[in-house]
Structure formats: C-alpha cells, structure tokens
Protein backbone atom coordinates (compact mmCIF):
# COMPACT_ATOMS: atom_id res chain seq x y z
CA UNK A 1 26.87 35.48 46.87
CA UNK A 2 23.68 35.06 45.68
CA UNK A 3 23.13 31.52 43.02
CA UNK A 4 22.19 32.79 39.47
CA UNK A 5 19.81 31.49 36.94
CA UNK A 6 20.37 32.15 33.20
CA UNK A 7 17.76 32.40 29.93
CA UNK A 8 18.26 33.75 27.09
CA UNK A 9 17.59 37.34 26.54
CA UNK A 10 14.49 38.12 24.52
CA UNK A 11 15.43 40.48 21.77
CA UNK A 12 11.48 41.90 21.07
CA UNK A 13 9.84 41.01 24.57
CA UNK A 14 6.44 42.27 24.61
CA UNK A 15 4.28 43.46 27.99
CA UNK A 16 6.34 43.11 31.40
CA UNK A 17 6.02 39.29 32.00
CA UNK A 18 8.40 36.55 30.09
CA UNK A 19 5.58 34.22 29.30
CA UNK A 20 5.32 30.03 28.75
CA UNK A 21 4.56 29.02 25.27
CA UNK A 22 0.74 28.75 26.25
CA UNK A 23 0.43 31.77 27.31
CA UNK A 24 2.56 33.22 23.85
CA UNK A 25 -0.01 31.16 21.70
CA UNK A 26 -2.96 33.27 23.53
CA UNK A 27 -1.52 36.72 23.54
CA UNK A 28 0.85 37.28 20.87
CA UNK A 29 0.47 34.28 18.06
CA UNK A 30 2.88 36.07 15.61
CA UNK A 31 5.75 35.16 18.79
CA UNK A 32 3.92 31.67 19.76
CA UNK A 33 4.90 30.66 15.74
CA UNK A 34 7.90 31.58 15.88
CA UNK A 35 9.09 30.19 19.62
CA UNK A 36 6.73 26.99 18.85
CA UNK A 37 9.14 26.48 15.25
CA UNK A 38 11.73 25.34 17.56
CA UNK A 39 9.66 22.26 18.37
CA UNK A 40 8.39 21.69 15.05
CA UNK A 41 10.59 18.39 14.31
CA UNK A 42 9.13 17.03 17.91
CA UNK A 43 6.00 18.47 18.26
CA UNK A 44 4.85 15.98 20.87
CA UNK A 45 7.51 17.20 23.52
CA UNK A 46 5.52 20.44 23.94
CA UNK A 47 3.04 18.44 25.99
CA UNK A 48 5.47 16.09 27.73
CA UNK A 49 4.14 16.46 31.61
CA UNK A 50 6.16 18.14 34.54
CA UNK A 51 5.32 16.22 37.23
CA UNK A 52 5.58 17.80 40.49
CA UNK A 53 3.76 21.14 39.15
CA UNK A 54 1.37 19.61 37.28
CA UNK A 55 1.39 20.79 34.26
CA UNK A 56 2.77 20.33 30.68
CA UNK A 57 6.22 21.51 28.84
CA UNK A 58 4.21 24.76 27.30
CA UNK A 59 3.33 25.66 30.44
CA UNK A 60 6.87 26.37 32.08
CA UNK A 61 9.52 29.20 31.36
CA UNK A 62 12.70 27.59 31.13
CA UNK A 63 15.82 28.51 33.21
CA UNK A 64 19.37 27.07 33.48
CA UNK A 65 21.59 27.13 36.49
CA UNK A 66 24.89 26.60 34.27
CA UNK A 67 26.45 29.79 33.09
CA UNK A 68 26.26 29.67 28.86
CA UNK A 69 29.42 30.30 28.39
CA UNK A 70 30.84 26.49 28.97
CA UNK A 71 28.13 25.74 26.67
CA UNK A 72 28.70 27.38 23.61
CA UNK A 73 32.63 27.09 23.88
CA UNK A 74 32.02 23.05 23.37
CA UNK A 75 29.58 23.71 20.48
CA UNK A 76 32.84 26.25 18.95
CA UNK A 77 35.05 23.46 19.72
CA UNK A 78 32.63 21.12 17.52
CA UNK A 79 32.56 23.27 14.95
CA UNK A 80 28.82 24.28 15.24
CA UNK A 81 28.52 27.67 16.14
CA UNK A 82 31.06 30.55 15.05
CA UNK A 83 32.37 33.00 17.62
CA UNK A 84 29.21 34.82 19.41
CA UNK A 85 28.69 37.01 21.89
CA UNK A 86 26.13 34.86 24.44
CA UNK A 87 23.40 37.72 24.80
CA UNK A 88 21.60 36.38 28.38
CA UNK A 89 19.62 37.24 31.52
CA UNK A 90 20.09 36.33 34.99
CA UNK A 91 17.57 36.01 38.20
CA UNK A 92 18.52 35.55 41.68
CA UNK A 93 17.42 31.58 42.53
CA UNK A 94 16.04 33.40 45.40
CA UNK A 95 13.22 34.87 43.77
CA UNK A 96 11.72 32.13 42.07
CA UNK A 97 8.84 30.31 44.37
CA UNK A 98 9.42 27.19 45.43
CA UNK A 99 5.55 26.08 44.89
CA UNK A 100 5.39 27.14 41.70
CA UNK A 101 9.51 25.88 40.57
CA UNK A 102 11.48 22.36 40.01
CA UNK A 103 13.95 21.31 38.89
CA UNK A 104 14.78 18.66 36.30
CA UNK A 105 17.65 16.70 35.86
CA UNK A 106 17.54 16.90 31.73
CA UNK A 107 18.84 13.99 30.25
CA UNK A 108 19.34 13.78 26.46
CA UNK A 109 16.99 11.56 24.53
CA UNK A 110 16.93 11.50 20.70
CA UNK A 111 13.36 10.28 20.22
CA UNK A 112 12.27 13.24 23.27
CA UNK A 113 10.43 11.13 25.18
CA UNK A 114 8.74 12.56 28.43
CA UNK A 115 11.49 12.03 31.36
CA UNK A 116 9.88 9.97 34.60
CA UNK A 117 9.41 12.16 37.42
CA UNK A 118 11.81 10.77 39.40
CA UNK A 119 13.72 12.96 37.06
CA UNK A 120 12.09 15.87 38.66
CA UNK A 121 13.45 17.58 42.06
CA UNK A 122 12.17 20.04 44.77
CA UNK A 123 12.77 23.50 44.11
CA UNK A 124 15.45 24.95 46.53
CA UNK A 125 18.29 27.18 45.99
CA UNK A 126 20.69 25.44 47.50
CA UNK A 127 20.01 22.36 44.95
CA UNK A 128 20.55 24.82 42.92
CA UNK A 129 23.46 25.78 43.54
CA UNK A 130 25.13 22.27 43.47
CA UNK A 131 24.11 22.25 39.32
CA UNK A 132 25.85 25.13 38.16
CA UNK A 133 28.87 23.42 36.45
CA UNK A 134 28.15 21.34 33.11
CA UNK A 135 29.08 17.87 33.60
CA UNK A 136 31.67 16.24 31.94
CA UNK A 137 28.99 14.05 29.77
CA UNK A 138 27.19 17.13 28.53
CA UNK A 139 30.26 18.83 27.54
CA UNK A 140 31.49 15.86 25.55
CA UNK A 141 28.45 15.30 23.76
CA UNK A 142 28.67 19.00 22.40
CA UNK A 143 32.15 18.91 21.84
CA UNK A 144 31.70 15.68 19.81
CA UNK A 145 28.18 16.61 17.63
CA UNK A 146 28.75 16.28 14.09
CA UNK A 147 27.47 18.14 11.57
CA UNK A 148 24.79 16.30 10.94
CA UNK A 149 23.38 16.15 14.25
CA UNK A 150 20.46 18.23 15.66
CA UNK A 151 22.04 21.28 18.31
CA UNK A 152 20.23 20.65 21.66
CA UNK A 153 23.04 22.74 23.96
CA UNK A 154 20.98 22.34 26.37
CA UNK A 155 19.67 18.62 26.15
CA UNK A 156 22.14 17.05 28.93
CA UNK A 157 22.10 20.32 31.41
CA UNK A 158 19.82 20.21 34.41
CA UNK A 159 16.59 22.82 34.15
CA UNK A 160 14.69 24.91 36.66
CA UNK A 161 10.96 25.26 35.15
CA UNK A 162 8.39 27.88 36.73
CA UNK A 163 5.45 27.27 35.77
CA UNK A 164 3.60 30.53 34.43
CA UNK A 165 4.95 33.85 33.73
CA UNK A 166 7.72 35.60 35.61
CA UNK A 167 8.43 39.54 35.36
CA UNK A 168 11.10 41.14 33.27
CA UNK A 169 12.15 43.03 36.13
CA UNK A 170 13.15 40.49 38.36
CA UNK A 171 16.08 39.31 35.85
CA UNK A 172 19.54 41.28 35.14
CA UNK A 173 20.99 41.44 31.91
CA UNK A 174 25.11 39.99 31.59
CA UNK A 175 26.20 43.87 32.73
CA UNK A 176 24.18 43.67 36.18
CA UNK A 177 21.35 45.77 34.53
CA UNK A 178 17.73 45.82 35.92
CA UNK A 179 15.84 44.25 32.90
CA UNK A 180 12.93 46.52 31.30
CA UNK A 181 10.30 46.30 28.79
C-alpha cells in the first residue's frame, strides 16, 4: 500500500502546478496576498532557510505525512474549530523526488525561529512512512490550546517540503479522484 502525503485542497487553484509562495508572489499577486496573510504576525519565518535544499521557507510547497483527521479532532476537542468536513489532497510519497524533497521534523516554537538543520532529514519514503501518526505531544498541545492562543495544527507535526512547484495531477482528492485544474 502505497504511503500518502496530505495538503490542503486549493479551492481556486490557478494553471496546472501547486506553486511555493515565491512563485505565487510572481504569477498571481492577488493569491501571494492572500496565502502570504497567514504569515503576517511572523513575517520573518517566510525566509527561515531549509537546509539540505538550499533554499528558503517561500520556496517549498508544504506536505504532511499525518492524515488531518487526528488533527482537527484535538483542535474540536479544544474547542477551536466547530465540526468541518477536512477538504484535502493526497500524493503518493513515491512521486515526490528525493533531490528536490526533505523532510523536517517541525517542532513548535512560539517566537518561529528557523529550526537547525539537524532538524532536517533525507527524503525517502520509507522515513516517511514511519511519521504518519501524530505524536502524543502534538496532540496534547492542540487538545490543550486555549482560546487565546494562536492555531498552528500543524506546528508539532513532521513536514515533507519540495522545493518548487509540483503538478495538480499528481495528487488525489479524499474520494481517490485524479486532481484537475
């Protein structure tokens, strides 16, 4: 059985690549705002490095290997999100190449300071493969937010970054569907 990757699914993609934030900010601006607004209370964490493809946070699309659902069900048990239906793509780890892929072992930092590389790991689907359950620390820190703390679901769970676009069609949506632009 093949190991899956997940991302959110993009609602209005545009062309037939999902594209880093740098590459947003130089073809469609109007979509660069808006995905950039996410960063806009730590600005500086959009050029935090990644290491072993040398390159900067803007430059990667982001991927998870831990299914969403885990996720969100800690943030409904905080109280922070209502009951949603998780609307997400998946790619085989497969597809991804390895020279252009890592992986980093996210660890949550209030002040988003750039993680050492040691942080950072090979690309390989196996590795892969060993990440796909949340652990026990991530969970609890989602389950425990307050309401006055910023939502980061994903602050504590491990990321695969490619750096550079990746097509639509390689990715499935949560029915098994070929993605399409």
């Amino acid at each position: 059985m093949p190991t899956h990757l997940y991302r959110a699914a993009i609602q209005d993609l545009r062309g037939t690549d999902i594209l880093p934030l740098n590459h947003l900010r130089e073809l469609h601006p109007d979509l660069y705002e808006r995905e950039a607004a996410k960063y806009a209370h730590r600005p500086q964490s959009m050029d935090n490095p990644v290491y072993p493809l040398d390159c900067r946070w803007s430059d990667v699309v982001f991927l998870s290997p831990v299914h969403p659902a885990p996720i969100f069900a800690a943030l409904r048990e905080a109280g922070r999100v209502g009951p949603t239906t998780i609307d997400y793509w998946t790619i085989d780890a497969d597809l991804l190449d390895p020279d252009r892929t890592c992986i980093l072992l996210k660890r949550h930092d209030p002040e988003f300071r750039p993680q050492p590389a040691t942080d950072y790991l090979p690309y390989r689907p196996a590795t892969v493969a060993t990440l796909t359950t949340p652990s026990a620390r991530a969970l609890d820190r989602l389950r425990n937010l307050d309401a006055t703390e910023p939502l980061f679901p994903w602050a504590d769970i491990p990321h695969v970054l490619h750096r550079g676009p990746l097509d639509v069609s390689l990715f499935r949506d949560a029915d098994g569907r070929r993605v399409t632009s």
